[in-house]
Protein backbone atom coordinates (compact mmCIF):
# COMPACT_ATOMS: atom_id res chain seq x y z
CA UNK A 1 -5.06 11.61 38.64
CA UNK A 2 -7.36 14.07 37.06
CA UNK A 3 -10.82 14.29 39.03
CA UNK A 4 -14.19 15.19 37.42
CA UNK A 5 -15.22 18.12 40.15
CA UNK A 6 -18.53 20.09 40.58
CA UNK A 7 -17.15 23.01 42.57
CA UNK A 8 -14.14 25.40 42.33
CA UNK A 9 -10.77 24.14 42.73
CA UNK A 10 -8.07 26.14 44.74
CA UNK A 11 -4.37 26.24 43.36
CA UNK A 12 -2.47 24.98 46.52
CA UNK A 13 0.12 27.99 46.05
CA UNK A 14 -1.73 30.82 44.61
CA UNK A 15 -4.71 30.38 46.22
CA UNK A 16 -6.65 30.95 42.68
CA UNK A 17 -9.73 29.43 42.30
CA UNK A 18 -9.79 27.07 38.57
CA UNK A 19 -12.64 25.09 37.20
CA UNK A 20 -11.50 21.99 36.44
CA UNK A 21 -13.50 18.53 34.88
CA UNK A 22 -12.13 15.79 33.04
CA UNK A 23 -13.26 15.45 29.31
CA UNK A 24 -15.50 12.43 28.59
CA UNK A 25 -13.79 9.78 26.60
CA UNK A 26 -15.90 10.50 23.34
CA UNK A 27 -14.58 13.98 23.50
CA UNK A 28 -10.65 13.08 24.13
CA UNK A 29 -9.10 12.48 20.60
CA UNK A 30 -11.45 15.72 19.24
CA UNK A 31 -10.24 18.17 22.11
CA UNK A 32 -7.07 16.81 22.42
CA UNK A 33 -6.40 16.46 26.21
CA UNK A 34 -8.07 14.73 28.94
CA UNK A 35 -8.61 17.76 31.35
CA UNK A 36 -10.36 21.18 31.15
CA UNK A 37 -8.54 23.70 33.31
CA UNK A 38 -9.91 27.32 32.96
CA UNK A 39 -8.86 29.78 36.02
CA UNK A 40 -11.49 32.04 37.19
CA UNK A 41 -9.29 35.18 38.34
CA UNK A 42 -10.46 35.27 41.47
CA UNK A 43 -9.22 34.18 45.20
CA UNK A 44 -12.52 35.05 46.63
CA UNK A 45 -14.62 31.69 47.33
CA UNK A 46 -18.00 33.15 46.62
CA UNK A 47 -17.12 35.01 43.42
CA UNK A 48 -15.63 32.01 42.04
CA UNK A 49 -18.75 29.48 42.57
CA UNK A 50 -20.37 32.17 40.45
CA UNK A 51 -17.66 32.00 38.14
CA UNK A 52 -17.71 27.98 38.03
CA UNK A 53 -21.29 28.07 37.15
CA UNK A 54 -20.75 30.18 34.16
CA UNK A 55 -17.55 28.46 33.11
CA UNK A 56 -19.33 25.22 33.36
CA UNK A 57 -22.71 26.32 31.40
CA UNK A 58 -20.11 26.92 28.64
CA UNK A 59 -18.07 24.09 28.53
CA UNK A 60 -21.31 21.33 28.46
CA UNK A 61 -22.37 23.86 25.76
CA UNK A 62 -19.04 23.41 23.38
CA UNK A 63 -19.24 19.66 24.15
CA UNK A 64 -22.30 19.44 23.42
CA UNK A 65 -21.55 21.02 19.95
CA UNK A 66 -18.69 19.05 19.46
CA UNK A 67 -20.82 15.86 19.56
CA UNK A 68 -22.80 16.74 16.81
CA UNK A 69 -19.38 16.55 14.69
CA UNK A 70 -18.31 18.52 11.36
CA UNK A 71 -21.58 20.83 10.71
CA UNK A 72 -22.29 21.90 7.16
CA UNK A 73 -23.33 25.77 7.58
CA UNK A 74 -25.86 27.35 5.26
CA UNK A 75 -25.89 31.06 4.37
CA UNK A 76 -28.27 31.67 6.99
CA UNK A 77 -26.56 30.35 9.72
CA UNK A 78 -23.64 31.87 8.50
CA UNK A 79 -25.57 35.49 8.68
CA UNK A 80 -26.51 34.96 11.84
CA UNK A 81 -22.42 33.90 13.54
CA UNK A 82 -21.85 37.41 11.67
CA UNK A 83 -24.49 39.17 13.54
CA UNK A 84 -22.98 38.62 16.85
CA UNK A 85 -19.71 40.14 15.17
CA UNK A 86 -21.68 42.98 14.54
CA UNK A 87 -23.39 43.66 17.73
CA UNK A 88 -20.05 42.94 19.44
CA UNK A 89 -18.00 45.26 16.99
CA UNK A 90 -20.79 48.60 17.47
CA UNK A 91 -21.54 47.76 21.44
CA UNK A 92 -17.02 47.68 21.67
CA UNK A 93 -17.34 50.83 20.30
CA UNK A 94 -20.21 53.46 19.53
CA UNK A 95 -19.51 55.49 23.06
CA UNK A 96 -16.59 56.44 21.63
CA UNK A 97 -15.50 55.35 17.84
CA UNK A 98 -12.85 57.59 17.44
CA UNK A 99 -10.53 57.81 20.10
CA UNK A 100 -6.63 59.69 20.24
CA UNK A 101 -4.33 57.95 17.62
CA UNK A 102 -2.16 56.36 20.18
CA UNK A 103 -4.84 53.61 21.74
CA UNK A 104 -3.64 50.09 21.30
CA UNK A 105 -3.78 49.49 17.25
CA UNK A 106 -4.41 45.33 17.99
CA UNK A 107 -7.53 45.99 20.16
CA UNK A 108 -8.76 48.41 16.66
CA UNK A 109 -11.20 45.81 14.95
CA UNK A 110 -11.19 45.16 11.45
CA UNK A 111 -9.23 48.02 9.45
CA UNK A 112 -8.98 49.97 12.97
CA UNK A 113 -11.27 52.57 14.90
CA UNK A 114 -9.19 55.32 13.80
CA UNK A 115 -9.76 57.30 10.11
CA UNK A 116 -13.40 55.43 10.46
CA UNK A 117 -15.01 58.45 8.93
CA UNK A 118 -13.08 58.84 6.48
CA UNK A 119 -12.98 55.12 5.60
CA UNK A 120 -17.08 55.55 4.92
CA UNK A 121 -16.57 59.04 3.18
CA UNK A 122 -14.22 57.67 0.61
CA UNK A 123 -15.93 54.13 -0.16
CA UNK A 124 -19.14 53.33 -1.29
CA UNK A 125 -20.78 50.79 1.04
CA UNK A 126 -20.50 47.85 -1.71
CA UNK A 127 -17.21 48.56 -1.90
CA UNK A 128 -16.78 48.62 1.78
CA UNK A 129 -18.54 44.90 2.00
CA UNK A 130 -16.62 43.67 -1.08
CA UNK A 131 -12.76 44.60 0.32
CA UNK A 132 -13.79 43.17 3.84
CA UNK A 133 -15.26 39.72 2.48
CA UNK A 134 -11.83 39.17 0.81
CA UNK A 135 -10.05 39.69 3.79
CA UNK A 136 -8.73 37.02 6.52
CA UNK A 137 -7.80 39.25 8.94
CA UNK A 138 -10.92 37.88 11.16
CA UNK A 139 -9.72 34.49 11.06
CA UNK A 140 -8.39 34.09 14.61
CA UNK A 141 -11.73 35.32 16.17
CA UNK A 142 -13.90 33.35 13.81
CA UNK A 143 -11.97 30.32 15.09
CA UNK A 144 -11.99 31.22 18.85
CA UNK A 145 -16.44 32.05 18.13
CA UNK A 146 -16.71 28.57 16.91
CA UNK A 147 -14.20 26.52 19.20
CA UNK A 148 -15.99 28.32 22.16
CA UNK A 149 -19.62 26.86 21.09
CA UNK A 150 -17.97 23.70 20.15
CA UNK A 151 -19.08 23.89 16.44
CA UNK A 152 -17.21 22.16 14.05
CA UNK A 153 -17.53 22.83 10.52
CA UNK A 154 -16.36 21.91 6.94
CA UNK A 155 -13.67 24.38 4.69
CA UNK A 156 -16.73 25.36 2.63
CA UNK A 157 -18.80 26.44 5.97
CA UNK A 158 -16.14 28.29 7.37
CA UNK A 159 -15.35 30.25 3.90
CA UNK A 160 -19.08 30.76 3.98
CA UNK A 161 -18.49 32.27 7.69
CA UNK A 162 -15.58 33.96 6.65
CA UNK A 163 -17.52 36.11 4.09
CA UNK A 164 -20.27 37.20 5.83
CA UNK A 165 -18.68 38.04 9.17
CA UNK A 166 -16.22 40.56 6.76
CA UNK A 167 -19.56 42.18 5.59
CA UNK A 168 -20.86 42.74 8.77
CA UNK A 169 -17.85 44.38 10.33
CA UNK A 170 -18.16 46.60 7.14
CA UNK A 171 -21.74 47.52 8.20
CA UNK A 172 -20.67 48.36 11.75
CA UNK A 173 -17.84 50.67 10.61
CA UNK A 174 -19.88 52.65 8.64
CA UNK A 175 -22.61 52.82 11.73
CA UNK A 176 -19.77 53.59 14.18
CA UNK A 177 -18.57 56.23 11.41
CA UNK A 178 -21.76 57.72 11.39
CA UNK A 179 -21.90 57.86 15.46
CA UNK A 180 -19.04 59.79 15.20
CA UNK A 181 -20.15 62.13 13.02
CA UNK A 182 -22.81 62.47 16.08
CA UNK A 183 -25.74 60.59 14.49
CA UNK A 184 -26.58 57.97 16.59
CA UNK A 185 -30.28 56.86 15.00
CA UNK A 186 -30.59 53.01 14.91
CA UNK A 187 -28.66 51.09 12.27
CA UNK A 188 -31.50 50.20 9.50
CA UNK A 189 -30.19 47.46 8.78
CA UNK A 190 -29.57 46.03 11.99
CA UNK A 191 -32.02 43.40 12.10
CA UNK A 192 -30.89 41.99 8.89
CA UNK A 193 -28.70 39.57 10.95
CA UNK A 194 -30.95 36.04 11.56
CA UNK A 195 -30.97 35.38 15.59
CA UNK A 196 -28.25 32.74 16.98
CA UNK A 197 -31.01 30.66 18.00
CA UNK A 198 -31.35 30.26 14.16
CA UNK A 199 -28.31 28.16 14.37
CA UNK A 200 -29.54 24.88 14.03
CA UNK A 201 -26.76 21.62 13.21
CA UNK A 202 -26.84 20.81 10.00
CA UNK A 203 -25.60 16.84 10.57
CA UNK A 204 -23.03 15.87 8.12
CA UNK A 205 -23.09 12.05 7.78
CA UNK A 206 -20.90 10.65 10.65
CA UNK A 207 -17.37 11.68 10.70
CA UNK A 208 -14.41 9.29 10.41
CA UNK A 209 -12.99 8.01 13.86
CA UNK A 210 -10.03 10.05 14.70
CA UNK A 211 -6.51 9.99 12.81
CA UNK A 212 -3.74 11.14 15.00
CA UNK A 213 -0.43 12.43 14.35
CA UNK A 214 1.86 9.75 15.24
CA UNK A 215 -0.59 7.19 13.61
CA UNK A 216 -0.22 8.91 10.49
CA UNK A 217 3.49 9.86 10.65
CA UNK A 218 4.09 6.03 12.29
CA UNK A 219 2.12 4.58 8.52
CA UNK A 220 4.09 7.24 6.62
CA UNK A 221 7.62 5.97 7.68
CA UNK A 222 7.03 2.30 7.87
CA UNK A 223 6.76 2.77 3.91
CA UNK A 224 9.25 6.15 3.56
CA UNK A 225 11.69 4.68 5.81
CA UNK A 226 13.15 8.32 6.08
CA UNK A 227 16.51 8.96 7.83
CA UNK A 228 16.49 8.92 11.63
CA UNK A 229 17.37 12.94 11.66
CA UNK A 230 14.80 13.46 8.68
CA UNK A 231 12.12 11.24 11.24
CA UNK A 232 13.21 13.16 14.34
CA UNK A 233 12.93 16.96 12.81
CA UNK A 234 9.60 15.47 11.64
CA UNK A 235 8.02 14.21 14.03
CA UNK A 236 8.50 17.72 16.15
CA UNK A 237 7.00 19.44 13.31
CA UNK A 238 4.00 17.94 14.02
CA UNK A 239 4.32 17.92 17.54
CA UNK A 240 4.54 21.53 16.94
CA UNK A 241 1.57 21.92 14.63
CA UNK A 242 -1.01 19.92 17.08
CA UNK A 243 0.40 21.74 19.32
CA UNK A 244 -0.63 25.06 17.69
CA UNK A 245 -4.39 24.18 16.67
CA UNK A 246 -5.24 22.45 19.80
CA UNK A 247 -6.11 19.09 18.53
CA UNK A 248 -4.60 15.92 17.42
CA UNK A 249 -6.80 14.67 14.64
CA UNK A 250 -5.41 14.97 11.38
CA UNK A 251 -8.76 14.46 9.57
CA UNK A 252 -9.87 17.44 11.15
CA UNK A 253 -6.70 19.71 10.13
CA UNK A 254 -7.82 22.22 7.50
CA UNK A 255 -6.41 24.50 4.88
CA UNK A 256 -6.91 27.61 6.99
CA UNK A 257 -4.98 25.66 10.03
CA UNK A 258 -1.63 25.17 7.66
CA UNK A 259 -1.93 28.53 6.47
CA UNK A 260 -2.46 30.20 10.39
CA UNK A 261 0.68 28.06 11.18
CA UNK A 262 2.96 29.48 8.44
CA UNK A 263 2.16 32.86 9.26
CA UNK A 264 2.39 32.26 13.05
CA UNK A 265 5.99 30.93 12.19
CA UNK A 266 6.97 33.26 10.37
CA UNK A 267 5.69 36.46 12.65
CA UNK A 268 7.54 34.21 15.52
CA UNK A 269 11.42 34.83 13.18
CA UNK A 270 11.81 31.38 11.25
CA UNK A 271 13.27 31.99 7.67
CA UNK A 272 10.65 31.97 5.23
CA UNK A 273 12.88 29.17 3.39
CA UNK A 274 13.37 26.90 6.41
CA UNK A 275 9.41 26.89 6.43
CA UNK A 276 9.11 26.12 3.32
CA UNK A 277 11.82 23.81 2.93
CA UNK A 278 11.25 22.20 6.49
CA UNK A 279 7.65 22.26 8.14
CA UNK A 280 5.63 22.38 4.68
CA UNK A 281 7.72 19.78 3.04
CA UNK A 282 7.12 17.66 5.78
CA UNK A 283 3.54 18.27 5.54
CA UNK A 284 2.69 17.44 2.33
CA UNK A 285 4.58 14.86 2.20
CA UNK A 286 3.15 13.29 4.98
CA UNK A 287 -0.55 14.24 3.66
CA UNK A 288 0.66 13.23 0.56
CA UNK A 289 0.81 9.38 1.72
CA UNK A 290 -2.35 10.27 3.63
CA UNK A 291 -4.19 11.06 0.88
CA UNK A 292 -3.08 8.16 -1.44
CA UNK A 293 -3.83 5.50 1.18
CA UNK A 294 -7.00 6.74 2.18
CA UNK A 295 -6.17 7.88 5.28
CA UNK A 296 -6.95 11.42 4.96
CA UNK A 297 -9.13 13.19 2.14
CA UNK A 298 -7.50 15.90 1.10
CA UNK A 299 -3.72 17.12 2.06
CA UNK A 300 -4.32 20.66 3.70
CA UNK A 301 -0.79 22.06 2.89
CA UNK A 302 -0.93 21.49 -1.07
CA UNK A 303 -1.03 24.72 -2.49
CA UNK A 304 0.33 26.42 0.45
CA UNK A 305 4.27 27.87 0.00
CA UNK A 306 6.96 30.75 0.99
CA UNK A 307 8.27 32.58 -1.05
CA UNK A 308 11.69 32.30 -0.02
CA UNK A 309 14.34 35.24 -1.19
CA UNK A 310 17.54 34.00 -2.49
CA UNK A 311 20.48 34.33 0.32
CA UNK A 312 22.84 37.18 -0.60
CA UNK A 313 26.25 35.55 -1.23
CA UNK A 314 29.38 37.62 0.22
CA UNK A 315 32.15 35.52 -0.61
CA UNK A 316 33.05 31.76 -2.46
CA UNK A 317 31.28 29.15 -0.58
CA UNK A 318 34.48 26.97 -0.19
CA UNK A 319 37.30 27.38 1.77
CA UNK A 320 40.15 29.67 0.34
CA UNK A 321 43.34 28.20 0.20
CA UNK A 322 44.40 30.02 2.80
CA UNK A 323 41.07 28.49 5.22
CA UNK A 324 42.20 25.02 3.71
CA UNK A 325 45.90 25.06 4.56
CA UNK A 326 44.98 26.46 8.16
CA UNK A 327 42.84 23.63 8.86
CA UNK A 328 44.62 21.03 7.37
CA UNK A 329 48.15 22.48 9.61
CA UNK A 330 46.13 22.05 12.44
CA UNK A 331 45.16 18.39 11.86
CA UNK A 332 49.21 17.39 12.12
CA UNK A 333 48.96 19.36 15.87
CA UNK A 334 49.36 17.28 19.32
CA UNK A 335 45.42 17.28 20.54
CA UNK A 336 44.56 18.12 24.02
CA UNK A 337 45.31 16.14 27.01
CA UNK A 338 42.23 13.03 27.51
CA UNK A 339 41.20 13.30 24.27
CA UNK A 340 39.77 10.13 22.98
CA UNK A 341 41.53 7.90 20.61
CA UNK A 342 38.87 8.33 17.54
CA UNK A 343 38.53 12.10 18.47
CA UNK A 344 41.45 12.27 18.05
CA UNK A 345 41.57 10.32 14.63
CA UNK A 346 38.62 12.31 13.78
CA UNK A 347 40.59 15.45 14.07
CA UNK A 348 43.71 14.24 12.06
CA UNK A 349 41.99 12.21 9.24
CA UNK A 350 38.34 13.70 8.25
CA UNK A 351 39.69 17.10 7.26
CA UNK A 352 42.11 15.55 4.71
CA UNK A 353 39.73 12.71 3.57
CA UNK A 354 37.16 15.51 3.07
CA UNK A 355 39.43 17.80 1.04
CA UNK A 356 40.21 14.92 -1.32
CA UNK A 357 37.16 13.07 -1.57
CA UNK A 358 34.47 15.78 -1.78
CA UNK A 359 32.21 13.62 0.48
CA UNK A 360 29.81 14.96 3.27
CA UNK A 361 31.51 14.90 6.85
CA UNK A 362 29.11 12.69 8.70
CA UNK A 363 29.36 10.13 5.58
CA UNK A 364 33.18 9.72 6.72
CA UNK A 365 32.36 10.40 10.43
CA UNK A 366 30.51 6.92 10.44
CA UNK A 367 32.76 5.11 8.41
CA UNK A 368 33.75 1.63 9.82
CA UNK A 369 37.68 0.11 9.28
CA UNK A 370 36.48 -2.75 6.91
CA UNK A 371 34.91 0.49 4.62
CA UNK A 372 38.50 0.93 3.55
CA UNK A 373 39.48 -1.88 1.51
CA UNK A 374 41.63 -2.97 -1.84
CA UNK A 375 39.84 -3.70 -4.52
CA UNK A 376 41.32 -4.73 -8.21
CA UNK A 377 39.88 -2.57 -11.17
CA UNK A 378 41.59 -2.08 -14.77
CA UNK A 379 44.45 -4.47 -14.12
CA UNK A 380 45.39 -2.50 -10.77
CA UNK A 381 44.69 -2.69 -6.93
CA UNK A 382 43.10 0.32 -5.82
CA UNK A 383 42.38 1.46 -2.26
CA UNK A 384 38.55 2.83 -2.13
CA UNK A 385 36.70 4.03 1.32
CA UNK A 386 33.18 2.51 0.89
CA UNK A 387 30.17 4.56 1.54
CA UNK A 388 27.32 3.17 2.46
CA UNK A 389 24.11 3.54 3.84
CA UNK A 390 25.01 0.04 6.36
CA UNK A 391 27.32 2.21 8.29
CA UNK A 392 24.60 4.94 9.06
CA UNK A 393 23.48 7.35 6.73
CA UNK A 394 23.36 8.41 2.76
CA UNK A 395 21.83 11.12 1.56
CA UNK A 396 20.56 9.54 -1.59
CA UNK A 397 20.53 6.14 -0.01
CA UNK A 398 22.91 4.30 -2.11
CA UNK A 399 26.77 3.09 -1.71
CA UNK A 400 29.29 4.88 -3.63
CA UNK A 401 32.96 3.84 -3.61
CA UNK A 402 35.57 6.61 -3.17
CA UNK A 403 38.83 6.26 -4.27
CA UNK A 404 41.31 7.32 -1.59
CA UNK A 405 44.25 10.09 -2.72
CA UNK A 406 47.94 8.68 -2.82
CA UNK A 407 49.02 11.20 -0.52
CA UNK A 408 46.68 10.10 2.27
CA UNK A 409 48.33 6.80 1.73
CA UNK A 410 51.34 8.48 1.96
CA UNK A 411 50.72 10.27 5.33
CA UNK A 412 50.00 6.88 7.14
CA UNK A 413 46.09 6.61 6.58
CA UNK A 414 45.95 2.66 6.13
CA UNK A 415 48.55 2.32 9.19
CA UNK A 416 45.24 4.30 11.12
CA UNK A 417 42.57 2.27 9.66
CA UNK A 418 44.84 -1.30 10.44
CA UNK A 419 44.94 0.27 14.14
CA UNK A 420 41.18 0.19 14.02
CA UNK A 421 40.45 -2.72 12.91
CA UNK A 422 36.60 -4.57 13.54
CA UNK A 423 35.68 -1.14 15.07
CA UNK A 424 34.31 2.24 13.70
CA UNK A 425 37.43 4.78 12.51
CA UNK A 426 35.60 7.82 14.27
CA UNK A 427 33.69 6.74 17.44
CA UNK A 428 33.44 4.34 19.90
CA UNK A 429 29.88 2.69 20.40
CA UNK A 430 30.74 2.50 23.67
CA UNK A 431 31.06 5.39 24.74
CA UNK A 432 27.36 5.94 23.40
CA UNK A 433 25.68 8.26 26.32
CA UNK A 434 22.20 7.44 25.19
CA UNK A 435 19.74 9.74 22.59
CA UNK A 436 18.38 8.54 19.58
CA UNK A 437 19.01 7.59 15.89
CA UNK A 438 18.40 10.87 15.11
CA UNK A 439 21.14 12.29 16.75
CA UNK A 440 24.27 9.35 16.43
CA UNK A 441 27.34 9.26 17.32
CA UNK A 442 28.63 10.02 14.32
CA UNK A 443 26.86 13.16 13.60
CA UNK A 444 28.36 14.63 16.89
CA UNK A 445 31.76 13.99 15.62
CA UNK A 446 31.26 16.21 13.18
CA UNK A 447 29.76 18.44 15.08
CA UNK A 448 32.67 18.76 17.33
CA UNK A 449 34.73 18.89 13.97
CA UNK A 450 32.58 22.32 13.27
CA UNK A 451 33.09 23.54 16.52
CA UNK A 452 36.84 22.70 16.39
CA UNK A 453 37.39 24.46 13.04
CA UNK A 454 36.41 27.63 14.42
CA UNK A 455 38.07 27.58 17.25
CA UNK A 456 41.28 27.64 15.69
CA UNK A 457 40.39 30.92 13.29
CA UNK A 458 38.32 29.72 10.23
CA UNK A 459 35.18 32.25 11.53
CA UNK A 460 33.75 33.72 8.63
CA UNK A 461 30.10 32.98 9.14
CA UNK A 462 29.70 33.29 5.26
CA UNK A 463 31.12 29.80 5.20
CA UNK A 464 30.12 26.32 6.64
CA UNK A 465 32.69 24.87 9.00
CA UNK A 466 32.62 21.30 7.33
CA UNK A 467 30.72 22.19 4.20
CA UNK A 468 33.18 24.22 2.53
CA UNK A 469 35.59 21.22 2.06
CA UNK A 470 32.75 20.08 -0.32
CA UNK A 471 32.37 23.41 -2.36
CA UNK A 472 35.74 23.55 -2.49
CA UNK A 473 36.51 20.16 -3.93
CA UNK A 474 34.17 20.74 -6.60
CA UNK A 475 36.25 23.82 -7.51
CA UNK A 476 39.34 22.38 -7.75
CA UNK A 477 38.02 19.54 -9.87
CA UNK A 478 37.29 21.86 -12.45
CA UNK A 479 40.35 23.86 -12.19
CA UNK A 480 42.10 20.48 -12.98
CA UNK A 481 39.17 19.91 -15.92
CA UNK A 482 37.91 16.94 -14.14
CA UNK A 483 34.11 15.85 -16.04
CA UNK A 484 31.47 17.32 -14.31
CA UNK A 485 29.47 13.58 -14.24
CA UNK A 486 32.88 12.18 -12.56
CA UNK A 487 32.71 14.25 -9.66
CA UNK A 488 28.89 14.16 -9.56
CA UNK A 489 29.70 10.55 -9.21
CA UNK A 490 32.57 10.54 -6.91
CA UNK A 491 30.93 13.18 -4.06
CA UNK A 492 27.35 11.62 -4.30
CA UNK A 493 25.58 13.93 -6.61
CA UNK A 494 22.43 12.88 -8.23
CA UNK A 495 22.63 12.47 -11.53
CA UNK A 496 21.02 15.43 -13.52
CA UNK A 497 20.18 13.38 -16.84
CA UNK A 498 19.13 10.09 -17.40
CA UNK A 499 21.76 9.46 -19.97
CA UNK A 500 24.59 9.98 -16.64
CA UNK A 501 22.56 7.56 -15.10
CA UNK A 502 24.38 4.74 -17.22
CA UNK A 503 27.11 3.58 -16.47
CA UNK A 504 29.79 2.99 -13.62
CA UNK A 505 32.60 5.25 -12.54
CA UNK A 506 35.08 1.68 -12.37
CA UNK A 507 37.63 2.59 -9.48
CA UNK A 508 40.91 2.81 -11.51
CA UNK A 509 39.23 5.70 -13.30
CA UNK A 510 38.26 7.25 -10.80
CA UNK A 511 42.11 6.73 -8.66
CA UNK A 512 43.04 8.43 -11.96
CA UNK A 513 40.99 11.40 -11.86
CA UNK A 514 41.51 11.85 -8.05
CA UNK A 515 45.36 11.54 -8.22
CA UNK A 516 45.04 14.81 -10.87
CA UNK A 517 43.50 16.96 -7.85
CA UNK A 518 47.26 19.30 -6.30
CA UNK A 519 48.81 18.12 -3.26
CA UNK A 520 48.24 20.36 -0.30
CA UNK A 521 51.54 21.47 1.04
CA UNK A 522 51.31 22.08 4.96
């Protein structure tokens, strides 16, 4: 239980003093945790008291800011947050403004202590002001400033900040540039800068009661009804992005926080299309629904993208023939001792189904034995596999029925699916070990499928271990000249015209077309 305590705490272990206090109620959903925990670097009792007192002056001081809520800033007060960046910037610095060229380059300040004099020597002042106005590169300190007084203000405020702080560091360059040209007289303009005491709250009218993540994710997918791996990869994004600005209110998440989080990602190695396809899809589609229910005003990701490069393509995305016949061999192999039943049917049956079908492997991983049925269609009983969003997941949420290639029939597929009757073909429920919807059963079949394909020497990284059945199916269809809106329709494509939206693909058409695709010899 976290304890509200007046004097230094000592870490059992380390024996380093921390302050410690619980945050008041009103404060919890704004700060985002119950507990503030600062350590005070020191082991020494006395030293630490002193420490605690400071720590704690600060603290009421940020609380007390943050009770005030989201501040409107005017240009004056905005002038005078900039003022402290400029005393701090020219006190950092004026003893020595231009030291050797290998000092730590992070610890350099706005465009970096080195080449200062030549900086001021080869712009104009104006220009100097205009270039570092533009600039964001302040952000991060700007943000710790105001979270360290507890100030919280609107997008328009902190622009506002953003501007002026970027002309002040541009005045204290050109006064440290000047020091070290050795004049040191007073900076003119100095006292241009408004004191901090001038920094009076300008109250906006009361804020909105906190929103938090899961409420707003919990809203957005009682109406989305997303898949359970779409809902589980989402809801860690945004575990990820409270995480990151230090707060779980997503009233109070701003442009500037989205855009600090993409960069952050991407400086940290994630592809600049998995952020753009992944954590700002999910974001403004979440916001999205915010924003149209009311929930939120604005959605603080629209606008915000990656440019994402195309991937540079080695080789054919599908299997070659050779990849295809090696797999498909090693489906008629004796599997390992204690393998399971529906592994084991897994391994013989998906490959094939997936070569003739086209579909995606974790729509046939979760197929169920009454999915496979005979069904009559032009005068003639054809045998379909039925895939549908009932037996787990779809990508475009709607049933399609597959018809199933004579020579599966052939090889004994029915006698398999008669063997499993009332149960799922893949995977015993059964043997579930726990985890969620958004990791099932089925998906770790095909996982193991993946897994299993390269073990047995189809490597190339260039192509995916269950994917490349569906390239390659849509290759061979159009060797064989089978109509690009068939196979759309038989692997699950969504149609690309709303004239191929008409229509059915009946089932004896589509055993018709499927028969055309070559028998695999193995």
């Amino acid at each position: 239980m976290v304890l509200s305590v007046s004097r230094p705490w000592k870490h059992p272990t380390t024996g380093v003093y921390y302050y410690r206090r619980a945050v008041p109620e009103d404060l919890r959903a704004v700060i985002g945790r119950r507990e503030e925990k600062r350590s005070l670097g020191t082991k020494d009792p006395a030293t630490a008291k002193a420490a605690h007192a400071t720590v704690a002056a600060e603290i009421e001081a940020k609380w007390a800011g943050m009770r005030q809520g989201v501040q409107a800033i005017t240009n004056k007060q905005a002038h005078a947050i900039a003022g402290e960046f400029y005393r701090t910037l020219v006190a950092a610095w004026t003893d020595d403004p231009l030291p050797s060229h290998d000092d730590d380059a992070e610890t350099n300040g706005l465009l970096g202590r080195e080449g200062l004099a030549a900086f001021a020597a080869l712009r104009p002042y104006e220009e100097q002001k205009a270039m570092a106005s533009t600039m964001a590169a302040n952000d991060d300190d700007i943000h710790a400033f105001l979270s360290g007084r507890g100030i919280l203000v609107d997008r328009d405020g902190f622009e506002r900040i953003r501007k002026a702080v970027g002309s002040a560091l541009a005045q204290g360059h050109q006064t440290l540039a000047r020091h070290a040209q050795g004049d040191y007289r007073d900076d003119p303009d100095a006292d241009r800068f408004p004191p901090v005491a001038a920094i009076e709250p300008v109250k906006l009218e009361a804020p909105a009661p906190g929103l938090t993540s899961k409420e707003l994710f919990d809203e957005y997918q009682s109406e989305a009804k997303t898949a359970p791996s779409t809902e589980k990869k989402w809801r860690a994004i945004f575990a990820a992005l409270v995480k990151f600005v230090g707060h779980d209110d997503m009233r109070r998440i701003t442009e500037d926080d989205v855009l600090r989080w993409k960069n952050a990602l991407l400086a940290d190695g994630a592809s600049n299309r998995h952020v753009r396809n992944s954590h700002l899809a999910c974001l403004k589609a979440v916001f999205n629904y915010g924003v149209a229910n009311k929930r939120v005003s604005a959605n603080p990701a629209s606008g915000i993208t990656v440019k994402a490069t195309k991937k540079v393509r080695t080789r054919q995305k599908g299997f070659t023939e050779a990849e295809a016949i090696t797999i498909l061999r090693a489906t008629m192999t004796e599997p390992p001792p204690r393998t399971t039943s529906e592994y084991a049917g897994a391994r013989r049956w998906v490959p094939w189904l997936c070569c003739y079908s086209g579909a995606r492997v974790n729509e046939l991983t979760q197929l169920r034995a009454s999915d496979i049925v005979q069904v009559e269609s032009g005068g003639e009983k054809i045998w379909i596999m039925r895939i549908s969003p009932e037996a787990g997941s779809v990508k475009n949420g709607s049933y399609r029925d597959v018809a199933i290639h004579p020579h599966l029939i052939e090889q004994g597929f029915l006698g398999y699916v008669a063997n499993r009757k009332g149960r799922h073909l893949f995977y015993e429920p059964a043997r579930h070990r726990g985890g969620s919807g958004g990791n099932p059963q089925y998906k770790k079949v095909g996982e193991r499928l993946a897994a299993w394909v390269r073990d047995i020497g189809v490597d190339d990284p260039a192509v995916q271990p269950n994917h490349g059945w569906r390239h390659r199916f849509n290759s061979v269809c159009r060797d064989v000249r089978i109509d690009a809106d068939v196979r759309d329709l038989i692997t699950g494509h969504v149609p690309r015209t709303v004239g191929e939206e008409y229509g059915d693909l009946w089932a004896h058409v589509m055993a018709r077309e499927i028969a055309r695709l070559p028998r695999y010899k193995v």
